[in-house]
PDB file of N, CA and C in Angstrom:
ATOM      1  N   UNK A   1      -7.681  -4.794 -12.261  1.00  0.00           N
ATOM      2  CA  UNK A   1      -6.446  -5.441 -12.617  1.00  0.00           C
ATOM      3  C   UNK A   1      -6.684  -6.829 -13.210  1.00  0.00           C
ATOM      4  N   UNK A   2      -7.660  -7.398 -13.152  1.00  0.00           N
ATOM      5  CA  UNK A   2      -8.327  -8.838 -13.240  1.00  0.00           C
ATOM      6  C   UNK A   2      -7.885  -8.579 -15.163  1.00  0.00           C
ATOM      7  N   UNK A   3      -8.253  -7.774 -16.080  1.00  0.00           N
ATOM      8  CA  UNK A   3      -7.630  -7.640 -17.260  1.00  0.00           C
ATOM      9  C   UNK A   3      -5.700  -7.917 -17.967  1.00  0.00           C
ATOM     10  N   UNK A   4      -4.928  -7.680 -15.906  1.00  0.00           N
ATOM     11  CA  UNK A   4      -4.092  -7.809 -16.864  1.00  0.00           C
ATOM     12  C   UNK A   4      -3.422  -8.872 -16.037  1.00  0.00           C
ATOM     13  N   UNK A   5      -4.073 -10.215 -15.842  1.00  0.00           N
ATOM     14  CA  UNK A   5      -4.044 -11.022 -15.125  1.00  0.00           C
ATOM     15  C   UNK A   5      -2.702 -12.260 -15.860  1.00  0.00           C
ATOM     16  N   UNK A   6      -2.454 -12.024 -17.441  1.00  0.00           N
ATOM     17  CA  UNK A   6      -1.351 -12.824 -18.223  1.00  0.00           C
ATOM     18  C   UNK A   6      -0.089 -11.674 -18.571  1.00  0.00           C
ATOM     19  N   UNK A   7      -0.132 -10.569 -18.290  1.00  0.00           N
ATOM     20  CA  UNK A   7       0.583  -9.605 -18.238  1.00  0.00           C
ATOM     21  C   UNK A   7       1.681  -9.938 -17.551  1.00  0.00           C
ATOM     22  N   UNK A   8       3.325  -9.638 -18.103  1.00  0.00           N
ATOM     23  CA  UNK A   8       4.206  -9.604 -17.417  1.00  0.00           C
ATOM     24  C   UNK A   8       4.494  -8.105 -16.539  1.00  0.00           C
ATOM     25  N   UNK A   9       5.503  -8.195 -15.623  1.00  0.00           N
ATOM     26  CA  UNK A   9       5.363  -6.980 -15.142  1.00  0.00           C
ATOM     27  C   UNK A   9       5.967  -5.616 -15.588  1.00  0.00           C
ATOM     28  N   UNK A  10       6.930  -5.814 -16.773  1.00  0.00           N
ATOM     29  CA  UNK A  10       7.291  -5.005 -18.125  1.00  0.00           C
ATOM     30  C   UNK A  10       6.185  -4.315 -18.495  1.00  0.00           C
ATOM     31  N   UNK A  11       5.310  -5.423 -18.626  1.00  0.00           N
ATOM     32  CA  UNK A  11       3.527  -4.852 -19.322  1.00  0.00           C
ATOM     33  C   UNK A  11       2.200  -3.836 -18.526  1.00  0.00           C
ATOM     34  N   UNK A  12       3.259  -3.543 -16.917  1.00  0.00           N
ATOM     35  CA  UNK A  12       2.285  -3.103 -16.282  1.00  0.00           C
ATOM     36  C   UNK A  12       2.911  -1.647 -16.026  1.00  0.00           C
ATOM     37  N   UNK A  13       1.913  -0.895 -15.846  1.00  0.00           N
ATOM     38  CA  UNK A  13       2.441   0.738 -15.823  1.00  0.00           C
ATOM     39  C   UNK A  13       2.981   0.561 -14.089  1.00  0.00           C
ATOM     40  N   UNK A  14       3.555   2.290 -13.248  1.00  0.00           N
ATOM     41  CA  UNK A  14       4.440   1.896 -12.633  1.00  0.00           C
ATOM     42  C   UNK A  14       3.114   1.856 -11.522  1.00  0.00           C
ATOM     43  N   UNK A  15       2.312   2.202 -11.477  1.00  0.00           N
ATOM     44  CA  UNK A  15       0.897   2.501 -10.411  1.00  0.00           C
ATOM     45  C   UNK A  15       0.510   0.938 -10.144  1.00  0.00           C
ATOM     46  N   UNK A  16       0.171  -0.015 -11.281  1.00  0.00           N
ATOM     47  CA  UNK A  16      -0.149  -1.369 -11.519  1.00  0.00           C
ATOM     48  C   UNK A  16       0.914  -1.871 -10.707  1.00  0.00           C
ATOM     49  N   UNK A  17       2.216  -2.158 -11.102  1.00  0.00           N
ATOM     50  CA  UNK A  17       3.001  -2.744 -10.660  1.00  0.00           C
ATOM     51  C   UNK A  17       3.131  -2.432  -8.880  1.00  0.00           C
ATOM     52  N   UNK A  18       2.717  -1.446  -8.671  1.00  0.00           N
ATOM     53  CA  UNK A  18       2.624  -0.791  -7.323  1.00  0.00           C
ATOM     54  C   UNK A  18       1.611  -1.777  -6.502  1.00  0.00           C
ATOM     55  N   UNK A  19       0.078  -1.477  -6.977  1.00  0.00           N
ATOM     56  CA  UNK A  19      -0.781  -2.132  -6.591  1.00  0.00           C
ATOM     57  C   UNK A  19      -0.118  -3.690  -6.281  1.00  0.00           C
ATOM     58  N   UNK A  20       0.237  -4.266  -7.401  1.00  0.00           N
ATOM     59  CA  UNK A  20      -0.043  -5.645  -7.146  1.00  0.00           C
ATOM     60  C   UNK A  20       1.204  -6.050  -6.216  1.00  0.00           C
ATOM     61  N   UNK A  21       2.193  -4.935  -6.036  1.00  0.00           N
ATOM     62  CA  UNK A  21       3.506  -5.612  -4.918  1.00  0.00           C
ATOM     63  C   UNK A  21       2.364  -5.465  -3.446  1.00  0.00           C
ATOM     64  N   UNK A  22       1.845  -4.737  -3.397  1.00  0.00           N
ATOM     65  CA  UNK A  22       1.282  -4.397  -1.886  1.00  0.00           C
ATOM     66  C   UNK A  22       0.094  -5.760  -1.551  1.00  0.00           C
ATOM     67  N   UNK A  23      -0.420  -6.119  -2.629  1.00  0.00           N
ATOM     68  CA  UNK A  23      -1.697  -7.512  -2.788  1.00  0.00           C
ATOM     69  C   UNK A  23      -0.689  -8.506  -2.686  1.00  0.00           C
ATOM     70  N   UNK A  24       0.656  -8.470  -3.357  1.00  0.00           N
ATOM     71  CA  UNK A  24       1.264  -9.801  -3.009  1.00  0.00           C
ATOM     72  C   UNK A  24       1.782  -9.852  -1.626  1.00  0.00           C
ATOM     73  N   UNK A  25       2.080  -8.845  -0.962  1.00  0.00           N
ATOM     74  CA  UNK A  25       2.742  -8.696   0.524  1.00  0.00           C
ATOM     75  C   UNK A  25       1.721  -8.569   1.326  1.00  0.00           C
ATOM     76  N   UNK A  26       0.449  -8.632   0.942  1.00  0.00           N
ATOM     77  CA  UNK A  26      -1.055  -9.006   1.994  1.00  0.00           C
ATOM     78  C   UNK A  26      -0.976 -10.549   1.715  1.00  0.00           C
ATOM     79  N   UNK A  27      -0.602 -11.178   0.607  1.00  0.00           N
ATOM     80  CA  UNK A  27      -1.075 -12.474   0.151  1.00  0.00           C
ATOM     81  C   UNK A  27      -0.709 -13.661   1.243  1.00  0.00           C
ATOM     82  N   UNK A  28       0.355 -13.432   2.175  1.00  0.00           N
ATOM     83  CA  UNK A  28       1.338 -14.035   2.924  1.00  0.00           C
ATOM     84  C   UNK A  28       0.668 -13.577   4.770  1.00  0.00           C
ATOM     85  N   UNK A  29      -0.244 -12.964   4.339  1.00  0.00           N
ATOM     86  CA  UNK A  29      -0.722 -12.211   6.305  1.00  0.00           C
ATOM     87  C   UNK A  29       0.143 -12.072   6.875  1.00  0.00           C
ATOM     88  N   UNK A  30       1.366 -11.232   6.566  1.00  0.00           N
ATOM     89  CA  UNK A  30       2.394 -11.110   7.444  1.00  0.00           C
ATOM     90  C   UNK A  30       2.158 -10.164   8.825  1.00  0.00           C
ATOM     91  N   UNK A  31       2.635 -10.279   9.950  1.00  0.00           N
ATOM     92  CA  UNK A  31       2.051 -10.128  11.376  1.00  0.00           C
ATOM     93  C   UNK A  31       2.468  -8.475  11.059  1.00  0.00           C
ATOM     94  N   UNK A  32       3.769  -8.227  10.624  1.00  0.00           N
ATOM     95  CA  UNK A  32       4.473  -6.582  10.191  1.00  0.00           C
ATOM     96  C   UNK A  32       4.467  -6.477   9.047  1.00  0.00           C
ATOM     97  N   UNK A  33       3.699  -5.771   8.048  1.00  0.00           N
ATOM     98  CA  UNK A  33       3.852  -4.880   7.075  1.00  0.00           C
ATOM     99  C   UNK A  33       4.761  -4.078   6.867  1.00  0.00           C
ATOM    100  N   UNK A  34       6.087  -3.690   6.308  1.00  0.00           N
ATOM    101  CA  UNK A  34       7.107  -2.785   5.704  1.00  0.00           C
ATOM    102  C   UNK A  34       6.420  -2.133   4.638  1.00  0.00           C
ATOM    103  N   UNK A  35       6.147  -0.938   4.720  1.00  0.00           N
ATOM    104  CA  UNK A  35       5.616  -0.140   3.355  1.00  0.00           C
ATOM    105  C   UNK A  35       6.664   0.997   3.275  1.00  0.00           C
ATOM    106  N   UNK A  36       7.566   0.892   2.052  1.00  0.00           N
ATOM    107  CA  UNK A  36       8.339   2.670   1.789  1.00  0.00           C
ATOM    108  C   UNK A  36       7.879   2.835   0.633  1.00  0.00           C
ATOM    109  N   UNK A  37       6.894   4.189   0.943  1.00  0.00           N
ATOM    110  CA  UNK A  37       6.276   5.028  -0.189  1.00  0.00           C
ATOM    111  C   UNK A  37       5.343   4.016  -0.649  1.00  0.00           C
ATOM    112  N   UNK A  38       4.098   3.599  -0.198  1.00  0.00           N
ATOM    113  CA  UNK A  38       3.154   2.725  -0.786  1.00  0.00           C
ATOM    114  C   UNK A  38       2.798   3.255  -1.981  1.00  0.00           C
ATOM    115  N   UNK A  39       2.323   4.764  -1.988  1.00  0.00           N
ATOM    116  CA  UNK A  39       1.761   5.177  -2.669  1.00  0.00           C
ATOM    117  C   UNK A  39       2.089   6.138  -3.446  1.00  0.00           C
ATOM    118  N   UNK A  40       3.872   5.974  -3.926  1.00  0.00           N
ATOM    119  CA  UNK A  40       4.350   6.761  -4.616  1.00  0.00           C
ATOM    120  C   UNK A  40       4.203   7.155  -5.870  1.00  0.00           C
ATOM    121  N   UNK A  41       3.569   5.999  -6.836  1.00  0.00           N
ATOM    122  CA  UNK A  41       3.409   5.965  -8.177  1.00  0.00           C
ATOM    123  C   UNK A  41       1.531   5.715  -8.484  1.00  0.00           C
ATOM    124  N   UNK A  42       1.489   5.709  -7.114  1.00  0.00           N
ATOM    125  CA  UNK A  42      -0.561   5.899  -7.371  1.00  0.00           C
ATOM    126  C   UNK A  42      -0.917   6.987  -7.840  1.00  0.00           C
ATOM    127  N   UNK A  43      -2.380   6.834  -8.845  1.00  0.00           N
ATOM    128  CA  UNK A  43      -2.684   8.605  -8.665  1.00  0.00           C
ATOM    129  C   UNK A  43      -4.058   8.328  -7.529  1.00  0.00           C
ATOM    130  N   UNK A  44      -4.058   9.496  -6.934  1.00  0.00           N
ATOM    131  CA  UNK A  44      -4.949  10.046  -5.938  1.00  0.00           C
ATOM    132  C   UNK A  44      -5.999   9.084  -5.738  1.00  0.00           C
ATOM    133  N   UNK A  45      -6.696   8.453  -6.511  1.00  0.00           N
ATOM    134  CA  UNK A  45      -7.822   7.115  -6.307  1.00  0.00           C
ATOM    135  C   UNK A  45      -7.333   6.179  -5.262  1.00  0.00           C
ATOM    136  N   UNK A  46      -5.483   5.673  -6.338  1.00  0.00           N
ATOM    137  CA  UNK A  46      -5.536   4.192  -5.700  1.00  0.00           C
ATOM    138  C   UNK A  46      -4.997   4.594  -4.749  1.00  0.00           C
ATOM    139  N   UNK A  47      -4.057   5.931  -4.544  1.00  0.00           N
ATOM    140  CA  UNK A  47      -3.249   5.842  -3.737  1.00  0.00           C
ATOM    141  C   UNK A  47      -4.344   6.042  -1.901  1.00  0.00           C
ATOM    142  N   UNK A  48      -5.499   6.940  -2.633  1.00  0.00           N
ATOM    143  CA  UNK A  48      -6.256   6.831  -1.310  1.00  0.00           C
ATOM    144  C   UNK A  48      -7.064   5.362  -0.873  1.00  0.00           C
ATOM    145  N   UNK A  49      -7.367   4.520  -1.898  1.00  0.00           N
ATOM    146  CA  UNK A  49      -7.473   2.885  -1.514  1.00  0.00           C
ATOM    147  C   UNK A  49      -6.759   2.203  -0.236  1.00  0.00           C
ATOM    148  N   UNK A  50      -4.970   2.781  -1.037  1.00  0.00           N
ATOM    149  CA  UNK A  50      -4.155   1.643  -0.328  1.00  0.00           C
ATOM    150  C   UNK A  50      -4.461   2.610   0.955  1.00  0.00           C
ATOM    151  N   UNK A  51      -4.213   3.856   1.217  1.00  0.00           N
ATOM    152  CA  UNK A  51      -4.539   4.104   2.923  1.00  0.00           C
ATOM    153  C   UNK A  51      -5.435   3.804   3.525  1.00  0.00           C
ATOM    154  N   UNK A  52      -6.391   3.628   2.826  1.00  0.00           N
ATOM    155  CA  UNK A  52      -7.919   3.050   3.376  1.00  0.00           C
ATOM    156  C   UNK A  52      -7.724   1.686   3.946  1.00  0.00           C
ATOM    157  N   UNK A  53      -6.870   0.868   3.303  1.00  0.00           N
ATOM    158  CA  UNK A  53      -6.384  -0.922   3.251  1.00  0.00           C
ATOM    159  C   UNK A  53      -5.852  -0.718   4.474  1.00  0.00           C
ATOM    160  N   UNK A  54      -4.401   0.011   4.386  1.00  0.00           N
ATOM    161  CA  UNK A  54      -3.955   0.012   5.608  1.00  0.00           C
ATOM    162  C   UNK A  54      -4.113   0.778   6.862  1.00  0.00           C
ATOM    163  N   UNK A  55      -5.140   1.353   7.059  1.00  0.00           N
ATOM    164  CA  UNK A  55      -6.037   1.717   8.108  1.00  0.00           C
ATOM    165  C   UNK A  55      -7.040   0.884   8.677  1.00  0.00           C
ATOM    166  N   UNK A  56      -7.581  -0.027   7.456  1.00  0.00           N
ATOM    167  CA  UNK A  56      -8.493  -1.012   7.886  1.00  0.00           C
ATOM    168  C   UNK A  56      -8.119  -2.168   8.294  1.00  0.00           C
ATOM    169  N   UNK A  57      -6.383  -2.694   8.255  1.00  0.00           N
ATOM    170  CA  UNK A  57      -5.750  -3.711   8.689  1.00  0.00           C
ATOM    171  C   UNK A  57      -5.400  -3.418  10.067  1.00  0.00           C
ATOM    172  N   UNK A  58      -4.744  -2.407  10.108  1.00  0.00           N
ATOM    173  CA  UNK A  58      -4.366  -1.383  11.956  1.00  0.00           C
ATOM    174  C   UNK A  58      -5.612  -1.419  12.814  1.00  0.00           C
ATOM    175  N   UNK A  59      -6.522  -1.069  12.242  1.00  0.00           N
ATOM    176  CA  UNK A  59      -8.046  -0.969  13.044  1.00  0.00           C
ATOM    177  C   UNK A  59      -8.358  -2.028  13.168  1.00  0.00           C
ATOM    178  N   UNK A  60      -8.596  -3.456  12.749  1.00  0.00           N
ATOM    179  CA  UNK A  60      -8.841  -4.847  12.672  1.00  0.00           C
ATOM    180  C   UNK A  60      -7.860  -5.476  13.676  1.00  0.00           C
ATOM    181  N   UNK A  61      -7.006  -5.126  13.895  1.00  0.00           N
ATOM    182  CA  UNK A  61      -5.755  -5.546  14.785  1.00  0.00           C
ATOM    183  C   UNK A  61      -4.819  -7.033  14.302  1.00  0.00           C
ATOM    184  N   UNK A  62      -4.846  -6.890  13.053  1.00  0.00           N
ATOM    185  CA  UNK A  62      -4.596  -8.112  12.235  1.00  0.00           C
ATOM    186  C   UNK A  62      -3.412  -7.862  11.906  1.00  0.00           C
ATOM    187  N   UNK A  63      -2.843  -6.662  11.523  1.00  0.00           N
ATOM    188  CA  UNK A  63      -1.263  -6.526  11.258  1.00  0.00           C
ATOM    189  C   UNK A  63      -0.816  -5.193  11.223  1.00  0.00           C
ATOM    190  N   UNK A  64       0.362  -4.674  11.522  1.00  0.00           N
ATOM    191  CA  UNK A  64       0.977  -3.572  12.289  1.00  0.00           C
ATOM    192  C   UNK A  64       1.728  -2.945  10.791  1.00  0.00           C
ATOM    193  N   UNK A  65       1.315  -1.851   9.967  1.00  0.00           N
ATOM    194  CA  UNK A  65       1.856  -1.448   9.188  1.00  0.00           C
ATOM    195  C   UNK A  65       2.955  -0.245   9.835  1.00  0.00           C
ATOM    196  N   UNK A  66       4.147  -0.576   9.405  1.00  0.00           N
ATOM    197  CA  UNK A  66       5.044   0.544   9.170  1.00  0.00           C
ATOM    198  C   UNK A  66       5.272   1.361   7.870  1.00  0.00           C
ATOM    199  N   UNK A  67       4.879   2.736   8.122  1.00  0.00           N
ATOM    200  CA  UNK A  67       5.317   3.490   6.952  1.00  0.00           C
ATOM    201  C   UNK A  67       6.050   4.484   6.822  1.00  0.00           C
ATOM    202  N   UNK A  68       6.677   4.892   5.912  1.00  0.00           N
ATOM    203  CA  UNK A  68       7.910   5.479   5.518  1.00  0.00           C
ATOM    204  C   UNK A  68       7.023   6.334   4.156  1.00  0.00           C
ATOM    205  N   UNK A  69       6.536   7.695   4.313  1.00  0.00           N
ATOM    206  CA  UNK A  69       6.183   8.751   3.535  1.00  0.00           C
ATOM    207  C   UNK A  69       6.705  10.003   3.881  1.00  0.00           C
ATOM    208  N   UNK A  70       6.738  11.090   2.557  1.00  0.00           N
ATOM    209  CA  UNK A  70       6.915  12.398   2.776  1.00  0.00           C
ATOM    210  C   UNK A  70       6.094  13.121   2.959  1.00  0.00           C
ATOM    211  N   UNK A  71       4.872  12.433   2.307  1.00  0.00           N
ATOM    212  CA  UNK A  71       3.472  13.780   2.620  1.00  0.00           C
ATOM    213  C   UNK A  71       3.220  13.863   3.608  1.00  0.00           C
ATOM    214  N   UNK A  72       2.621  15.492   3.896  1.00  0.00           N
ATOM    215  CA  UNK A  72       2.066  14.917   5.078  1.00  0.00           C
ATOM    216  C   UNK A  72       0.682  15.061   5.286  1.00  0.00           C
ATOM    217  N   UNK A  73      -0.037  14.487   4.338  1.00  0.00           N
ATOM    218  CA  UNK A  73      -1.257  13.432   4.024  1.00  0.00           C
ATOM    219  C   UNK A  73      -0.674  12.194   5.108  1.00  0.00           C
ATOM    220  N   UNK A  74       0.104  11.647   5.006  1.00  0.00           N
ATOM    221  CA  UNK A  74       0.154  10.347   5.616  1.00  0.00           C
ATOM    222  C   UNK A  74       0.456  10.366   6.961  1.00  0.00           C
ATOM    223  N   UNK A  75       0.697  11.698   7.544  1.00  0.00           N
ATOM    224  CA  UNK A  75       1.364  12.052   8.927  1.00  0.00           C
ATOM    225  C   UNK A  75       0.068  12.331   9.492  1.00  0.00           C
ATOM    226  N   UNK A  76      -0.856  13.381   9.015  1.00  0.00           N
ATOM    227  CA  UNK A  76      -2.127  13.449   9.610  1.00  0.00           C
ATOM    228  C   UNK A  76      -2.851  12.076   9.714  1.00  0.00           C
ATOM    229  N   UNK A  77      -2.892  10.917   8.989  1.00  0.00           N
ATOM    230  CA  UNK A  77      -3.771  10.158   9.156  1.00  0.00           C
ATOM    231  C   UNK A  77      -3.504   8.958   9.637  1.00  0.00           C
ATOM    232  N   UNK A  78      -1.771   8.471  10.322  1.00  0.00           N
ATOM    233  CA  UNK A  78      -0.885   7.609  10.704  1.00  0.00           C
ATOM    234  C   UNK A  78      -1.469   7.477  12.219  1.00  0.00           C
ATOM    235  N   UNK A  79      -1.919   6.173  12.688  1.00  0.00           N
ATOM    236  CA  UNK A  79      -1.497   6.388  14.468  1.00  0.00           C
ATOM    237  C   UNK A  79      -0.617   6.330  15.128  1.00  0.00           C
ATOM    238  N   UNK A  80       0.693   6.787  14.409  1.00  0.00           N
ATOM    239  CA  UNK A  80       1.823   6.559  15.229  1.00  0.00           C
ATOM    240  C   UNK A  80       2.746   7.194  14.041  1.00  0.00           C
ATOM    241  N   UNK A  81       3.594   8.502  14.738  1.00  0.00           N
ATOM    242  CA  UNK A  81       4.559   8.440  13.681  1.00  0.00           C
ATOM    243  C   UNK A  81       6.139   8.599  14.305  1.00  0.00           C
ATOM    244  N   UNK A  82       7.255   8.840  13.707  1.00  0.00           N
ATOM    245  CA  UNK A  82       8.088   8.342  14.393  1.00  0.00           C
ATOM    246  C   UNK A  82       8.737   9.477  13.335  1.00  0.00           C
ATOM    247  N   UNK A  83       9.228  10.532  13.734  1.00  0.00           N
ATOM    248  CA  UNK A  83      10.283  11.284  12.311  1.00  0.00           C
ATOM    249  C   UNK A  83      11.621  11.345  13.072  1.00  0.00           C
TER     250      UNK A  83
END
């Protein structure tokens, strides 16, 4: 993303624009994470990144992600789910 670093967010596809809302809502270390549909507009790479991110924040004990998905990719790999 470092390329589209003068880019408005018009200029960013909807995956980009995805990425960088979730980097700006880490940017702040908030104690609760709100995620609906992190990884709705990822394809399969980033979208397996951001679960990796937020597995590695839950496991670190640094901040408590809540998520809100339909797959259930995200139900198998959640420690806690709530339907």
């Amino acid at each position: 993303m470092a390329h589209r670093v003068r880019h408005y967010p018009s200029q960013l596809s909807g995956g980009q624009q995805q990425r960088v809302a979730v980097a700006r809502a880490l940017v702040g270390d908030p104690l609760i994470l709100m995620a609906d549909e992190p990884t709705g507009n990822l394809d399969s790479r980033n979208g397996e990144a951001v679960m990796e991110l937020l597995r590695d924040l839950h496991r670190n004990g640094r901040r408590s992600a809540w998520l809100r998905r339909r797959a259930l990719l995200a139900f198998r790999r959640a420690h806690h789910s709530i339907v």
